[in-house]
N, C-alpha and C. Protein backbone atom coordinates (compact mmCIF):
# COMPACT_ATOMS: atom_id res chain seq x y z
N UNK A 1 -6.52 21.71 14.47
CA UNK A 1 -6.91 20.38 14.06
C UNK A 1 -7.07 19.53 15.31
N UNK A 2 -8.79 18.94 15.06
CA UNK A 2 -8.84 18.19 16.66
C UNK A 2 -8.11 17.02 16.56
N UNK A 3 -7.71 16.40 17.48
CA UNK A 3 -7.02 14.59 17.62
C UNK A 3 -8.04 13.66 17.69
N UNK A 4 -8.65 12.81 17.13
CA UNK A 4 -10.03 12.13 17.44
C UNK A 4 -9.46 10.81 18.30
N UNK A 5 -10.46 10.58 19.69
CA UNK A 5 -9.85 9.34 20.43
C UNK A 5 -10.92 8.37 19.56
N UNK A 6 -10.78 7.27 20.14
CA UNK A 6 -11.78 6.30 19.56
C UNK A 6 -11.78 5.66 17.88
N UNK A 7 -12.42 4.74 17.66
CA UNK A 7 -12.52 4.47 16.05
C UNK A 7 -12.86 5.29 14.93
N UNK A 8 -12.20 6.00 14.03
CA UNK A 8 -13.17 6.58 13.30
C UNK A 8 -12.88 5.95 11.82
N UNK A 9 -13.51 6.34 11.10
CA UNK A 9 -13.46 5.66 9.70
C UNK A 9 -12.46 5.32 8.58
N UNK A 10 -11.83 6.39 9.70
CA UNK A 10 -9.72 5.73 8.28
C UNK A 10 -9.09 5.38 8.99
N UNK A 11 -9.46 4.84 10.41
CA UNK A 11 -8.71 3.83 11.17
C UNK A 11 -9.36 2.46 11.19
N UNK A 12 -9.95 2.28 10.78
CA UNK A 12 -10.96 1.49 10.57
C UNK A 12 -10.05 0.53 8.87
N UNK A 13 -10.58 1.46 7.57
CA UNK A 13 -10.06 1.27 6.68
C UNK A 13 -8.29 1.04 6.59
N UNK A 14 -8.18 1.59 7.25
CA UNK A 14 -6.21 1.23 7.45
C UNK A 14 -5.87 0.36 8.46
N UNK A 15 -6.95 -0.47 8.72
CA UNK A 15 -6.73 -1.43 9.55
C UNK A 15 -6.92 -2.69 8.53
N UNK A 16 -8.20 -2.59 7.69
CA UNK A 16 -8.50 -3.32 6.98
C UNK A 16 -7.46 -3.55 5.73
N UNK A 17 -6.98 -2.30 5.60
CA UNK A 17 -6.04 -2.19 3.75
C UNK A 17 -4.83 -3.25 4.34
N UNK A 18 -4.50 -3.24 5.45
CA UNK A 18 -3.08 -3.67 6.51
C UNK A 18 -3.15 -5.01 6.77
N UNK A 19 -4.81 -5.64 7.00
CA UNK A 19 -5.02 -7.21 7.20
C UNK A 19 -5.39 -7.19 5.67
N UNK A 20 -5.67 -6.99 4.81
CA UNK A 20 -5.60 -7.38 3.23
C UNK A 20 -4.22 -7.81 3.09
N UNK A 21 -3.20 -6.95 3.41
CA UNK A 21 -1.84 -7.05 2.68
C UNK A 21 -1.07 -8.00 3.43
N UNK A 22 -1.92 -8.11 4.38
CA UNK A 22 -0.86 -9.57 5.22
C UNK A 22 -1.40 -10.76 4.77
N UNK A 23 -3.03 -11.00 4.57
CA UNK A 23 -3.49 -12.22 4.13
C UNK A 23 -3.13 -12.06 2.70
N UNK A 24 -2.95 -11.22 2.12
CA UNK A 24 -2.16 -11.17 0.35
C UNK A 24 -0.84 -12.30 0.54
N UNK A 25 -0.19 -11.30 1.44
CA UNK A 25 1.35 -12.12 1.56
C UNK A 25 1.24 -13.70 1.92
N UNK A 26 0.04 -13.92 2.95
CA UNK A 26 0.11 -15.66 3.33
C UNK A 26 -0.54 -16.61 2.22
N UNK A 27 -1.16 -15.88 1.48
CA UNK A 27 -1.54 -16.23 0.20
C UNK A 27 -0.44 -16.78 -0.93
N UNK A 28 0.20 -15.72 -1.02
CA UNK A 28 1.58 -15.71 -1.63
C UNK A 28 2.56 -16.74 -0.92
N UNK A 29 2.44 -17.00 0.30
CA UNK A 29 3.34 -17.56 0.40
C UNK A 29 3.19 -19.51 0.53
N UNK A 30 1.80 -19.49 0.85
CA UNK A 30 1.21 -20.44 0.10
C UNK A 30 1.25 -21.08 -0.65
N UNK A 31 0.87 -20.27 -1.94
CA UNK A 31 0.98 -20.61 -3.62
C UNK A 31 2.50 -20.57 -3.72
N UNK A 32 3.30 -20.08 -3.08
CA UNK A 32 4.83 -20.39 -3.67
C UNK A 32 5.15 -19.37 -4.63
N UNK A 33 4.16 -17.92 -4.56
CA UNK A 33 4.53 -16.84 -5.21
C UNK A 33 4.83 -15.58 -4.46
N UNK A 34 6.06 -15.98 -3.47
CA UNK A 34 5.79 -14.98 -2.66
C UNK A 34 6.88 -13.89 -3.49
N UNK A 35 8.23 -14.27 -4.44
CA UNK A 35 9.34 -13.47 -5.03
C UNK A 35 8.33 -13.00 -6.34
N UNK A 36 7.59 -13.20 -6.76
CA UNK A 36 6.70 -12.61 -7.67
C UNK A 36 6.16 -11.42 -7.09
N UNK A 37 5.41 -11.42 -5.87
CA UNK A 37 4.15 -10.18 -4.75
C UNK A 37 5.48 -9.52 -4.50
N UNK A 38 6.76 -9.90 -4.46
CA UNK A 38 7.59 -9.08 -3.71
C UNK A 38 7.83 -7.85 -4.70
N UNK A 39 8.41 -8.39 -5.50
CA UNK A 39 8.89 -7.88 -6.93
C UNK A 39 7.83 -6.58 -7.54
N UNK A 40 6.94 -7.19 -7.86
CA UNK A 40 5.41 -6.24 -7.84
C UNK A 40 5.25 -5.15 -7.03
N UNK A 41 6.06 -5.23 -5.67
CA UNK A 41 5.53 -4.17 -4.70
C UNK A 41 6.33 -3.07 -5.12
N UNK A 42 7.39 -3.67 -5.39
CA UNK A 42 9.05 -3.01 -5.58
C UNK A 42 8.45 -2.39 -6.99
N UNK A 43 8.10 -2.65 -8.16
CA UNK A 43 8.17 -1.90 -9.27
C UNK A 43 6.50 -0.84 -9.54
N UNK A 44 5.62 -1.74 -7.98
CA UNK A 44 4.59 -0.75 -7.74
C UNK A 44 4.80 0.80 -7.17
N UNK A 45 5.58 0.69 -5.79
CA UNK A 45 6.41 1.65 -5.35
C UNK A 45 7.56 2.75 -6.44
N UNK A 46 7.91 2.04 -6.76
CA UNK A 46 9.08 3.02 -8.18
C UNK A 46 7.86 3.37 -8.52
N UNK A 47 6.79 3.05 -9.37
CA UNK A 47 6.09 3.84 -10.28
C UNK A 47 5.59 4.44 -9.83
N UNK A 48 4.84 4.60 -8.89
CA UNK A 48 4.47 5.20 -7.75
C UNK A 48 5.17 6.56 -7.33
N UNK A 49 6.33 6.55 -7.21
CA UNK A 49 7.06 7.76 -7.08
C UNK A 49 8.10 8.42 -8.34
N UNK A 50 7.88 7.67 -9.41
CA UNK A 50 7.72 8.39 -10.21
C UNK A 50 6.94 9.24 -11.29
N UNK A 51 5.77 8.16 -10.78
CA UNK A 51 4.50 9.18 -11.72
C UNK A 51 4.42 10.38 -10.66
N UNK A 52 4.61 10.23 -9.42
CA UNK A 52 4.04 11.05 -8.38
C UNK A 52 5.68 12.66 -8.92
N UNK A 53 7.03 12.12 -9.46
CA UNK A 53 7.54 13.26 -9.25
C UNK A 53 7.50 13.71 -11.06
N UNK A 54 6.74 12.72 -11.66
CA UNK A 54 6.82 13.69 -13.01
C UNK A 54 5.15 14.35 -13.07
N UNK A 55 4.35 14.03 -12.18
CA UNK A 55 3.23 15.42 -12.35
C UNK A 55 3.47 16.50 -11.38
N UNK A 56 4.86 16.21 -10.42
CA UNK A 56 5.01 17.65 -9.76
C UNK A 56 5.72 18.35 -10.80
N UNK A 57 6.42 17.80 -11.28
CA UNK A 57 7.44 18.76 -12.15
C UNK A 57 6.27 19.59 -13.32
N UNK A 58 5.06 18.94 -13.32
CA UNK A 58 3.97 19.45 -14.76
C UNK A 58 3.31 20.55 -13.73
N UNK A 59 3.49 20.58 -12.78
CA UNK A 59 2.24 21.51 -12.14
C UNK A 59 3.14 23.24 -12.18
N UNK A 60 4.47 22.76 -12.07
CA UNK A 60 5.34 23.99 -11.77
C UNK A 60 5.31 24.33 -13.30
């Protein structure tokens, strides 16, 4: 597997997903909803790893 120097296209996009989620947060913190975005991330993440460990358990 080569190492690519320079920009390539999912450094690019994970640069962008990364300044989304910070101007999300100044947004949030703005509007005075920042314990709401927090909360959300927290029960995004749980679901997240649990849908992720109940379709491993379906594949076995």
């Amino acid at each position: 597997m080569s190492s690519k120097k320079g920009l390539t296209v999912g450094k690019i996009r994970g640069a962008l997903y990364k300044t989304g989620k910070v101007l999300g947060d100044i947004n949030a913190v703005i509007r005075g909803t920042i314990i709401q975005r927090i909360l959300r991330r927290i029960m995004g993440s749980w679901a997240s790893r649990t849908m992720s460990a109940v379709l491993r358990d379906r594949r076995r």
